[in-house]
C-alpha atoms as a PDB file:
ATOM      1  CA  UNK A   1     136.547 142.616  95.324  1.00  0.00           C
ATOM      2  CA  UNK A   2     137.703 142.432  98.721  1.00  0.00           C
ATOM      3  CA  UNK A   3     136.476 145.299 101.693  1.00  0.00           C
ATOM      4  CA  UNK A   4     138.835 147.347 103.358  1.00  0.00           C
ATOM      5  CA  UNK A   5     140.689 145.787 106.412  1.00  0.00           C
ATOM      6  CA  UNK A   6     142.687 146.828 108.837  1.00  0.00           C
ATOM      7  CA  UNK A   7     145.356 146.355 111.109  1.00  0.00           C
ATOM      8  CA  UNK A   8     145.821 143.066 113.121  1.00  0.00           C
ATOM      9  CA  UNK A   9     145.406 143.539 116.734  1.00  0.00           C
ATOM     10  CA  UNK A  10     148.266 141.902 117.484  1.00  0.00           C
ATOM     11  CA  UNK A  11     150.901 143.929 115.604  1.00  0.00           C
ATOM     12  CA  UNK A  12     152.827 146.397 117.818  1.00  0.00           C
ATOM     13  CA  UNK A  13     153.024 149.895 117.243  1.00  0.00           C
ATOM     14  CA  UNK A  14     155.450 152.611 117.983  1.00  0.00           C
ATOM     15  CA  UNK A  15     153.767 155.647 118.930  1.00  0.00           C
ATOM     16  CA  UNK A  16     154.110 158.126 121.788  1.00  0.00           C
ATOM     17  CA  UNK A  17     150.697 160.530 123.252  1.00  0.00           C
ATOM     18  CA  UNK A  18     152.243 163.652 121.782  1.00  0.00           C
ATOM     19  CA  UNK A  19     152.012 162.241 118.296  1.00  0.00           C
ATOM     20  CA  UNK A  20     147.970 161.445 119.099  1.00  0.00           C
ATOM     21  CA  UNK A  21     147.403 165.129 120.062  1.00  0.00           C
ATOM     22  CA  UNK A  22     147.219 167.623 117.303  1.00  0.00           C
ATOM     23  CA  UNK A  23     148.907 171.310 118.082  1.00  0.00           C
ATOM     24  CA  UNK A  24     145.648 172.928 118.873  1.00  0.00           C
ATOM     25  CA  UNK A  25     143.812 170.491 120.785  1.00  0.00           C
ATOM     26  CA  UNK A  26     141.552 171.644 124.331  1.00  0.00           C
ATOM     27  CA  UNK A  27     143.688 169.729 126.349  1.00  0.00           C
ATOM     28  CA  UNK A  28     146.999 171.605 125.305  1.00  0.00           C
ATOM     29  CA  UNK A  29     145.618 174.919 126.514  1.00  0.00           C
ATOM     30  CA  UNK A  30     143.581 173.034 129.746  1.00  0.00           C
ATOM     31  CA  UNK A  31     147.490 171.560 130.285  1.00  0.00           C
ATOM     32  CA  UNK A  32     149.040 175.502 129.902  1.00  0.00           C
ATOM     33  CA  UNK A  33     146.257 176.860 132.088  1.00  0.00           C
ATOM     34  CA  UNK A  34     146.603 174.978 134.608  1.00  0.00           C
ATOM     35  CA  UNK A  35     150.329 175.070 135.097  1.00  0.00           C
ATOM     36  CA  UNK A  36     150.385 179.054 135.805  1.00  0.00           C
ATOM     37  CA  UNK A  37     147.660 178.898 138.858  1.00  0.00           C
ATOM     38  CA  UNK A  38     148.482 179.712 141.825  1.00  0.00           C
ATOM     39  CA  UNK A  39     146.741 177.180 144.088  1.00  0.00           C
ATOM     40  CA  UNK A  40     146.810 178.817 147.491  1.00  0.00           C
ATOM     41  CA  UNK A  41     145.057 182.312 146.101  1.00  0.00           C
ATOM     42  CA  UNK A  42     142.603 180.097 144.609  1.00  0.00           C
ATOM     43  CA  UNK A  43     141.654 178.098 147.726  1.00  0.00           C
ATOM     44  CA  UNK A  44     143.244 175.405 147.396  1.00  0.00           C
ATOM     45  CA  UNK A  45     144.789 173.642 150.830  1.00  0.00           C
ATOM     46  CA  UNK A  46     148.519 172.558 149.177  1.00  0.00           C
ATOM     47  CA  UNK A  47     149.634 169.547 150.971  1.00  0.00           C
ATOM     48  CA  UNK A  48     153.254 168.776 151.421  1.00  0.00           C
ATOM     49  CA  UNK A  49     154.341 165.327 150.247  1.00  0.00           C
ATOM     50  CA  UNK A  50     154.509 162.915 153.018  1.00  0.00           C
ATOM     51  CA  UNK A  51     157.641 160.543 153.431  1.00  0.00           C
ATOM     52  CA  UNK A  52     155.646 157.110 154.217  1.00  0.00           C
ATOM     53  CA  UNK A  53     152.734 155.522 152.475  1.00  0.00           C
ATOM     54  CA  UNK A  54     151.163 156.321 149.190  1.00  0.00           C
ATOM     55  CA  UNK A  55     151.882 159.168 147.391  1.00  0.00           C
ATOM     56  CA  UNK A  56     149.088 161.537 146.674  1.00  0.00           C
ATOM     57  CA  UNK A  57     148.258 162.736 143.522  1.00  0.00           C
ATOM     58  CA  UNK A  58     148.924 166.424 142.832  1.00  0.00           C
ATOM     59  CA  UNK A  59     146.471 169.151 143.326  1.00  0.00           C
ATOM     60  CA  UNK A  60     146.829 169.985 139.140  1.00  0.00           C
ATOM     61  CA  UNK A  61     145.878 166.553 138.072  1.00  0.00           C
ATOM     62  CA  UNK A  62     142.703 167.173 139.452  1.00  0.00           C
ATOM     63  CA  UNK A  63     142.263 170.663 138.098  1.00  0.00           C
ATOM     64  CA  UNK A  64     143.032 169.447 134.588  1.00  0.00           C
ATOM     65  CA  UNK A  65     140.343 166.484 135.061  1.00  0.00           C
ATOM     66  CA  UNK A  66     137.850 168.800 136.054  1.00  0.00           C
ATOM     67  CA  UNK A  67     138.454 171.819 133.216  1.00  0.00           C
ATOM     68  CA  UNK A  68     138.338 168.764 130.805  1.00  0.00           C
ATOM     69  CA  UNK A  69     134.875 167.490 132.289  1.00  0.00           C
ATOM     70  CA  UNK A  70     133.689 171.112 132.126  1.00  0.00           C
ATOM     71  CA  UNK A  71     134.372 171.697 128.666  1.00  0.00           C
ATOM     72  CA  UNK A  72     132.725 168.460 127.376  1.00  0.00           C
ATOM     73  CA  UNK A  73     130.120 168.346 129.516  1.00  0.00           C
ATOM     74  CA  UNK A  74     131.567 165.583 131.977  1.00  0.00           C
ATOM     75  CA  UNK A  75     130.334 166.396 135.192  1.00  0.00           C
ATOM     76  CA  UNK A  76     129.925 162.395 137.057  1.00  0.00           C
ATOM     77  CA  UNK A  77     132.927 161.380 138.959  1.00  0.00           C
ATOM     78  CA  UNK A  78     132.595 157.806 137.292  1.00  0.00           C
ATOM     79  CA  UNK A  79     132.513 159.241 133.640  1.00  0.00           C
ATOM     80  CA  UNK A  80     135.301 161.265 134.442  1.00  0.00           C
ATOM     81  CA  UNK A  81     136.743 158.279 135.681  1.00  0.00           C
ATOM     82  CA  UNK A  82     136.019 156.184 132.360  1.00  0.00           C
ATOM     83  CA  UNK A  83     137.516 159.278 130.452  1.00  0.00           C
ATOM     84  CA  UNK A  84     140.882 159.013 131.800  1.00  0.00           C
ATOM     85  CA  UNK A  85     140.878 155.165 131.307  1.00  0.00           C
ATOM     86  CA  UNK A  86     139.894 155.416 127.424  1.00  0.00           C
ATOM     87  CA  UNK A  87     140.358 158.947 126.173  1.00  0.00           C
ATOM     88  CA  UNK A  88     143.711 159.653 124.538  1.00  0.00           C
ATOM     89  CA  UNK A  89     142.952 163.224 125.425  1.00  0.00           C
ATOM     90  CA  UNK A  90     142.771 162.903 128.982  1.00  0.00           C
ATOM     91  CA  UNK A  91     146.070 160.220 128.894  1.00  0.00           C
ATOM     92  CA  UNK A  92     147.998 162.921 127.416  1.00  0.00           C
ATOM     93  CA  UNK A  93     146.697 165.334 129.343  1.00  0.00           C
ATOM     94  CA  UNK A  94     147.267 163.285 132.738  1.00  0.00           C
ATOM     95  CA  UNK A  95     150.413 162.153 131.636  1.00  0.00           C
ATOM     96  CA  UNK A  96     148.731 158.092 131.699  1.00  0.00           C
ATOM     97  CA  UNK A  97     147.978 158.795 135.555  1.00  0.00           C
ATOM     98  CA  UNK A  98     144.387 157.087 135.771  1.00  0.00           C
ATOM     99  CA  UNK A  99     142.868 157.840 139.026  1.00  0.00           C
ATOM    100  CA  UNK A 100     139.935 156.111 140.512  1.00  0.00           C
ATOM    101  CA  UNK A 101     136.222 157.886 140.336  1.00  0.00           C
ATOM    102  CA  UNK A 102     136.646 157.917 144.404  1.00  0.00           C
ATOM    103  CA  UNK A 103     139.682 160.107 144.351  1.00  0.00           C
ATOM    104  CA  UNK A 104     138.057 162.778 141.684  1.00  0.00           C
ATOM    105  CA  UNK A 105     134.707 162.400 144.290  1.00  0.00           C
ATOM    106  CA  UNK A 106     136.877 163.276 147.317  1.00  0.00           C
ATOM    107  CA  UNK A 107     138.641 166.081 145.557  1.00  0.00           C
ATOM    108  CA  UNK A 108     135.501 167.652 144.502  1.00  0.00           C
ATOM    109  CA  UNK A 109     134.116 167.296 148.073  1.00  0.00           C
ATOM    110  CA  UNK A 110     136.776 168.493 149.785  1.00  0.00           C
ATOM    111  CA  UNK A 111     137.387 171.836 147.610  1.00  0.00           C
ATOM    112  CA  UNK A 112     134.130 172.955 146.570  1.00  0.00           C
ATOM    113  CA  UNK A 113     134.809 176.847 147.332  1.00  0.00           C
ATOM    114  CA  UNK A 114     138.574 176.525 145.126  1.00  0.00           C
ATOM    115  CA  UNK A 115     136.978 174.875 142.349  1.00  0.00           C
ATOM    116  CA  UNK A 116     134.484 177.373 142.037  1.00  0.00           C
ATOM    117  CA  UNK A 117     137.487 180.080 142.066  1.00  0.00           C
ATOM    118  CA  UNK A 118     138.892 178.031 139.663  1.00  0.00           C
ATOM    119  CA  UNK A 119     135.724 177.916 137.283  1.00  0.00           C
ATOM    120  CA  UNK A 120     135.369 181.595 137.653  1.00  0.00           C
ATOM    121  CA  UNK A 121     139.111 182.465 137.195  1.00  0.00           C
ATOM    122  CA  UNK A 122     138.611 180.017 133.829  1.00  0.00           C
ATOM    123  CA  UNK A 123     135.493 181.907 132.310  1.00  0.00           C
ATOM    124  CA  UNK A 124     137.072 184.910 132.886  1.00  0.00           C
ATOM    125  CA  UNK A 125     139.874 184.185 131.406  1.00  0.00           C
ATOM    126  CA  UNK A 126     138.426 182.733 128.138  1.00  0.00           C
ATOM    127  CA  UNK A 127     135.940 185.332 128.076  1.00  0.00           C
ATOM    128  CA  UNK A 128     138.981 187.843 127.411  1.00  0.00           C
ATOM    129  CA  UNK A 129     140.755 185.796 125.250  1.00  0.00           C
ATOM    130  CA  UNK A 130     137.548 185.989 123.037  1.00  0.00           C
ATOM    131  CA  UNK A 131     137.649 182.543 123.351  1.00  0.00           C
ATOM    132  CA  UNK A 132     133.890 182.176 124.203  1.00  0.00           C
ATOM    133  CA  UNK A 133     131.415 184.860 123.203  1.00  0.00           C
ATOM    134  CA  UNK A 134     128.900 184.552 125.776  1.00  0.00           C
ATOM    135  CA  UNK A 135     126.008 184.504 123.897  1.00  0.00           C
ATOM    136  CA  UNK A 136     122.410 182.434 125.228  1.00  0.00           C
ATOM    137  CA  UNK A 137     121.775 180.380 121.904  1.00  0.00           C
ATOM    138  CA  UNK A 138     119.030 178.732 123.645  1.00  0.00           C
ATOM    139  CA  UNK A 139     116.271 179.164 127.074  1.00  0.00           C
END
């Protein structure tokens, strides 16, 4: 009697992120969510895209990072970081960008007032969804 194996490591695959993210998965409502803002009533300083250099990344990357981290209890720049490196979630949800734990750090810094807005605006909105019920389970 033989155990059960699996898969070589080698053998290629054919798969695509929207296959590895079932129809009611967090990140598909952090992904809607996040689409509808409006930035500027929020806080948030939009940038136009410059024509030299490095792109930036946009303002809503960010935003869905830090909803993720919020809702699983991710708070470090360096785990989020590690989360959009290894979590399928977060590569769907990013689209496979993978920015560095320096970039999140900077965004945080640089928007603390927004992101609060934002955090507000996203309690709000699942308390009246009946989403969350509000309720202290614990002191």
């Amino acid at each position: 009697m033989q155990h059960i194996l699996g898969i070589s490591r080698q053998q290629m695959r054919f798969s695509s992120l929207e296959d590895a993210i079932s129809a009611d998965n967090q990140v598909r409502f952090i992904d809607a969510f996040v689409t509808f803002l409006d930035l500027e009533k929020l806080g948030f300083a939009v940038t136009s895209i410059k024509s030299e250099g490095r792109p930036g990344y946009n303002i809503k990357m960010f935003l869905k990072i830090y909803l993720y981290g919020y809702l699983n209890g991710l708070r470090r720049s360096r785990k989020l970081e590690k989360e959009c490196l290894r979590n399928i979630e977060m590569q769907w949800l990013l689209e496979d960008i993978r920015p560095n734990y320096h970039s999140i750090s900077d965004f945080r810094k640089n928007n603390p007032l927004a992101l609060k807005n934002l955090f507000k605006l996203f309690v709000s909105f699942l308390k009246d969804t009946d989403l969350i019920g509000c309720q202290t389970i614990g002191h």
